[in-house]
Protein backbone atom coordinates (compact mmCIF):
# COMPACT_ATOMS: atom_id res chain seq x y z
CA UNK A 1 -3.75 21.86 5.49
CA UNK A 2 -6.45 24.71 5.80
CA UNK A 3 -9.36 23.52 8.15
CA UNK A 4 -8.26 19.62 7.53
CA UNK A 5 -7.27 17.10 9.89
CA UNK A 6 -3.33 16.32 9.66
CA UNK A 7 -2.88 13.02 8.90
CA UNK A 8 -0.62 11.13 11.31
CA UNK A 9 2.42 8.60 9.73
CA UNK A 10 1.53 5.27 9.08
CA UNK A 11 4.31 3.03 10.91
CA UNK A 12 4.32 -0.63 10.13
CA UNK A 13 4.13 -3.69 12.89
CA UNK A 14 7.89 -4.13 12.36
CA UNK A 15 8.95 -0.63 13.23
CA UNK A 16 6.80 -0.78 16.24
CA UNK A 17 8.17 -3.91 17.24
CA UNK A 18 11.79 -2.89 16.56
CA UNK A 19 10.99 0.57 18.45
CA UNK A 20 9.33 -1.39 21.41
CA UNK A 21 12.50 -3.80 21.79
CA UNK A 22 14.78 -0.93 21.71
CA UNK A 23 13.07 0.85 24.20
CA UNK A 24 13.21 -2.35 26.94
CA UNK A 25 16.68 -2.80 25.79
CA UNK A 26 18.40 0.31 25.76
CA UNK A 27 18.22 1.24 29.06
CA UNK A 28 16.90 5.09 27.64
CA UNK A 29 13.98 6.45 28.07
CA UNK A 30 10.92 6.70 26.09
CA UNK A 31 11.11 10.43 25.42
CA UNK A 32 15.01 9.92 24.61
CA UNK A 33 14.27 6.73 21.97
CA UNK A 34 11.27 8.57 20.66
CA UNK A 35 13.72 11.70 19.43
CA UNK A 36 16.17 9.27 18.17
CA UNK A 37 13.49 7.62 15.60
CA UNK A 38 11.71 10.58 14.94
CA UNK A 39 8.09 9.46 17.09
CA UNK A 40 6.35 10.96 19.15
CA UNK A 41 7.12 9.95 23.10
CA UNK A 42 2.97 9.34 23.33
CA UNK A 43 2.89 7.13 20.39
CA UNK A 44 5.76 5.01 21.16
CA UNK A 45 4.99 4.97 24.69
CA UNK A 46 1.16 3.92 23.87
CA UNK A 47 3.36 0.92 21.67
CA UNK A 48 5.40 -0.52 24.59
CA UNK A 49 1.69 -0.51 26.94
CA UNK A 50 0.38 -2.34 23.95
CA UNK A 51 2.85 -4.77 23.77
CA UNK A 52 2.86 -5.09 27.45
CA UNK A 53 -0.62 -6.19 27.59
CA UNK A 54 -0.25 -8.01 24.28
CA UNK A 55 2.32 -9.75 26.31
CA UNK A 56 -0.28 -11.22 29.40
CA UNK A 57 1.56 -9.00 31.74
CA UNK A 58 -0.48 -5.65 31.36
CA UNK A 59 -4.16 -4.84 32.91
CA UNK A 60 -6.96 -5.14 30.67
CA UNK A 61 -10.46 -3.82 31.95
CA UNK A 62 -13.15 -6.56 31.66
């Protein structure tokens, strides 16, 4: 897309979440579960920190 920003995939809460819990449950890595589902390691390593914190057992800044 000349001189446009590429748009990034639009995943829904329940992929996330199913991506998340196969991630802690697996016993793989990020980077390997990423290349299974077809994600990027950042994004679905920026999911699990989410959920982490989403969780009461990341840090949040105050």
């Amino acid at each position: 897309m000349p001189g446009g920003k590429q748009e990034q995939p639009q995943y829904t809460e329940e992929f996330k979440r199913d991506a998340v819990a196969l991630v802690r449950s697996s016993g793989k890595t990020v980077t390997e579960v990423a290349q299974e589902i077809g994600v990027s390691a950042e994004g679905l390593r920026n999911w699990v920190k989410q959920d982490t914190i989403d969780r009461g057992h990341g840090c949040r800044e105050s």
